[in-house]
C-alpha atoms as a PDB file:
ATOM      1  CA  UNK A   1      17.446  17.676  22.227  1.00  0.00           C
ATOM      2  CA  UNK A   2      14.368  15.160  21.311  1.00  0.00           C
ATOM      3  CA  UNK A   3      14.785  11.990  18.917  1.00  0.00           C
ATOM      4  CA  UNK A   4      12.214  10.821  17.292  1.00  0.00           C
ATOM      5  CA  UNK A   5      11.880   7.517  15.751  1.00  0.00           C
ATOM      6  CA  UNK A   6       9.219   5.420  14.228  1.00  0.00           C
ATOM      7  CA  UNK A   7       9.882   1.719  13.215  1.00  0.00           C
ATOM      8  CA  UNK A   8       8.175   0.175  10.130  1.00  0.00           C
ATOM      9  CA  UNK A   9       8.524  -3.474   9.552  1.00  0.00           C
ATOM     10  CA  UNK A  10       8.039  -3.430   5.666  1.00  0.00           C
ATOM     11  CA  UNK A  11       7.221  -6.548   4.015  1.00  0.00           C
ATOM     12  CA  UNK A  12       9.883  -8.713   2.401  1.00  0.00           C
ATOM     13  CA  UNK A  13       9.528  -7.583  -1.822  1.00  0.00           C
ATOM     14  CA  UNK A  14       7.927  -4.241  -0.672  1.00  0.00           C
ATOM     15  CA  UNK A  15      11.448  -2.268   0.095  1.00  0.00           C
ATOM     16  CA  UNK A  16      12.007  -0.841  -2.720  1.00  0.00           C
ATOM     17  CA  UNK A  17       8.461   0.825  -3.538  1.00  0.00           C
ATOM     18  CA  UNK A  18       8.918   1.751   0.545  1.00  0.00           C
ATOM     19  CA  UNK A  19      12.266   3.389  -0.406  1.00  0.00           C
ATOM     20  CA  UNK A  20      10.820   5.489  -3.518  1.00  0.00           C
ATOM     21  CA  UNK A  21       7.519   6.580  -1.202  1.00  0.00           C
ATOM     22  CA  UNK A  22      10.171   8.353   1.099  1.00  0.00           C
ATOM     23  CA  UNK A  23      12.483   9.410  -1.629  1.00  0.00           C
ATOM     24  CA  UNK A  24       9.935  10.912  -3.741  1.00  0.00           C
ATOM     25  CA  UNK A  25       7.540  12.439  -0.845  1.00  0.00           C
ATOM     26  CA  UNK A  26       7.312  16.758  -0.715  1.00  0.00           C
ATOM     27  CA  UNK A  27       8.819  17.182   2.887  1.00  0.00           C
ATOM     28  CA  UNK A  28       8.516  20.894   4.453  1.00  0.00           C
ATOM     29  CA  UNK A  29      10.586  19.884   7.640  1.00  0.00           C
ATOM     30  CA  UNK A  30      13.256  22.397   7.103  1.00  0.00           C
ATOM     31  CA  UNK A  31      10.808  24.908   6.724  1.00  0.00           C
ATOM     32  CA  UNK A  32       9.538  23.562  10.803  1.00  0.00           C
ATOM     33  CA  UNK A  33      10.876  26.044  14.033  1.00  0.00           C
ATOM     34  CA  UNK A  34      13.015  23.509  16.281  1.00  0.00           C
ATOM     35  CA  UNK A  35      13.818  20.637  13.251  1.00  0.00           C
ATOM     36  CA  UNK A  36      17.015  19.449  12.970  1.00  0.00           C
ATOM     37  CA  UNK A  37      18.066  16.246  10.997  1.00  0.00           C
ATOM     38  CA  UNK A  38      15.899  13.689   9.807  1.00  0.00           C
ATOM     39  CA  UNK A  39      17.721  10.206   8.744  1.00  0.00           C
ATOM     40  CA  UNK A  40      16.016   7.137   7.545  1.00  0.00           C
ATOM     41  CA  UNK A  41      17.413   3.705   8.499  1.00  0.00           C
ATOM     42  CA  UNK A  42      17.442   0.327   6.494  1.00  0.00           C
ATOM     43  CA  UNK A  43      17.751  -2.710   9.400  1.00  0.00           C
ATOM     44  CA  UNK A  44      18.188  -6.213   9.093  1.00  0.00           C
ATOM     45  CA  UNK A  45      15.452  -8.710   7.066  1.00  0.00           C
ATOM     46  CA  UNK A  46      13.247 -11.214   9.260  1.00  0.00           C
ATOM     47  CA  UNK A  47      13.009 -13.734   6.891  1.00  0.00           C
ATOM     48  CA  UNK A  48      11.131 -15.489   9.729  1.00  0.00           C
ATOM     49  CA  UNK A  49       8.656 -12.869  10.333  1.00  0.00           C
ATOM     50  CA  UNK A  50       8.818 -11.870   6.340  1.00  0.00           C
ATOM     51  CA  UNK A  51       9.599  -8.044   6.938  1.00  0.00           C
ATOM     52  CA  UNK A  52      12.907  -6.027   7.017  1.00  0.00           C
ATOM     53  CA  UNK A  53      12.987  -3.448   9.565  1.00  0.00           C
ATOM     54  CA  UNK A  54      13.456   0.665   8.465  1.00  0.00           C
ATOM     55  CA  UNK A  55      13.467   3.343  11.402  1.00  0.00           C
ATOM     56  CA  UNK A  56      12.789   7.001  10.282  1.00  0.00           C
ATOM     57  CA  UNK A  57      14.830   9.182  13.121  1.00  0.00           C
ATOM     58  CA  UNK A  58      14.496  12.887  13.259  1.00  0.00           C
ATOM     59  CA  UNK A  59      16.041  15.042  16.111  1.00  0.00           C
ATOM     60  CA  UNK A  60      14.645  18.653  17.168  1.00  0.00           C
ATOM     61  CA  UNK A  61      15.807  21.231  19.716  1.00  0.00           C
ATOM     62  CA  UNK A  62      13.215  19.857  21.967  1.00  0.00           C
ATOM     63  CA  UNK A  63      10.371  17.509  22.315  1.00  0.00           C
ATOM     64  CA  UNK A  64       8.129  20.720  22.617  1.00  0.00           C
ATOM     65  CA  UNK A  65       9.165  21.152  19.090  1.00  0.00           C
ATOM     66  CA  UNK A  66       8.288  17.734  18.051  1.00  0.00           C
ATOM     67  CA  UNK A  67       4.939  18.089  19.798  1.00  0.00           C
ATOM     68  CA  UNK A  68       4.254  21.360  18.058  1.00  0.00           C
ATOM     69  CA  UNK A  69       4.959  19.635  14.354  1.00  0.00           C
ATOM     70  CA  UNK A  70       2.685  16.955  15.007  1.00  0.00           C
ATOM     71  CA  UNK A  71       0.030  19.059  15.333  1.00  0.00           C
ATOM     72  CA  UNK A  72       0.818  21.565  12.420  1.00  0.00           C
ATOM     73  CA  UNK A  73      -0.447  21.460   8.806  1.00  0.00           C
ATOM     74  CA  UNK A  74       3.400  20.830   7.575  1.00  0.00           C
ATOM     75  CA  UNK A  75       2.622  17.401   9.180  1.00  0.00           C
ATOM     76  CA  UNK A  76      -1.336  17.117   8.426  1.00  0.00           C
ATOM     77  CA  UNK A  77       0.276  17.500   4.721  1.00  0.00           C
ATOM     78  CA  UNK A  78       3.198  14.847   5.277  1.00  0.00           C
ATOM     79  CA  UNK A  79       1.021  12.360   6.599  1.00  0.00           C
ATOM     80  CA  UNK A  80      -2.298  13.101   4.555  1.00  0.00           C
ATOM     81  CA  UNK A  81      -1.588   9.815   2.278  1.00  0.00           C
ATOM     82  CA  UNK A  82       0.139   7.655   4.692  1.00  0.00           C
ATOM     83  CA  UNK A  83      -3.034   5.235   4.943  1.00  0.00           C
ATOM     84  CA  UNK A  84      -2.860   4.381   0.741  1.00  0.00           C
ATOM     85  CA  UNK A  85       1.304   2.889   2.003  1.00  0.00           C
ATOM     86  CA  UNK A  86      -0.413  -0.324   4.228  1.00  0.00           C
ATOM     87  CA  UNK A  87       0.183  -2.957   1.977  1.00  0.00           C
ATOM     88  CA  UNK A  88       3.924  -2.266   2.101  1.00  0.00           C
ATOM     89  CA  UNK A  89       3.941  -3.060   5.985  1.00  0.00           C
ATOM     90  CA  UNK A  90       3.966  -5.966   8.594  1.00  0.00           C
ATOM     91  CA  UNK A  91       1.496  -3.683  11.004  1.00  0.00           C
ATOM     92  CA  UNK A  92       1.552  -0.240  11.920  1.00  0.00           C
ATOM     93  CA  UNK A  93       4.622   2.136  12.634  1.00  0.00           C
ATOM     94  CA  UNK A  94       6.059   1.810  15.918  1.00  0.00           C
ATOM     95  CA  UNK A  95       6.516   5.357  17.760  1.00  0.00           C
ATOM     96  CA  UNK A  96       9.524   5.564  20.174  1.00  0.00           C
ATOM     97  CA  UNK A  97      10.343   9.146  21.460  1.00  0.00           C
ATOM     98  CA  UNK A  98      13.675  10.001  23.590  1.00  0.00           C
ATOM     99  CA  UNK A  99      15.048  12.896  25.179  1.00  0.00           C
ATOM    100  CA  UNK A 100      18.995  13.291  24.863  1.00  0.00           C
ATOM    101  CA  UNK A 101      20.716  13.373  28.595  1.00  0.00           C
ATOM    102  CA  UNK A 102      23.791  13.064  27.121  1.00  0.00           C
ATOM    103  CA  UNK A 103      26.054  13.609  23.728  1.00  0.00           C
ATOM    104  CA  UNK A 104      29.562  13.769  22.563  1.00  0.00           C
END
């Protein structure tokens, strides 16, 4: 099994319209060979830093799998107005990829 997880830092004010862009967005990943689950996280505020953290985590039969989304047109079609989102976010996504060794 692969995770995948990206990690947006969304700007303090911002979480709610970030919420409603996922809620509201045409997803085809059950229609995708080797998809499992997809989850996404709310984390803690940085008051600090002015963000509050949100991790989107998906896990596939195998990173192959992944690999093979990310360069289908289900995901050309996910991500085709990602770019118009950037005022909602601290920076860029932060990709962090994992294969499972071990589960309960």
């Amino acid at each position: 099994m692969f995770i995948a997880m990206n990690r947006f830092k969304v700007l303090i004010g911002a979480e709610n319209k970030f919420e409603d862009v996922w809620r509201n967005r045409k997803s085809t990943l059950d229609e995708v060979e080797g998809f499992m689950d997809f989850k996404m996280l709310q984390g803690a505020e940085n008051r600090d830093e002015g963000y509050r953290l949100y991790v989107s985590h998906s896990h596939w039969a195998s990173q192959q799998a992944f690999i093979s989304w990310t360069k289908s047109e289900n995901f050309r079609e996910a991500h085709r107005n990602a770019g118009g989102h950037k005022p909602l976010y601290a920076g860029p996504p932060k990709f962090e990829g994992f294969t499972v060794i071990e589960g309960i």
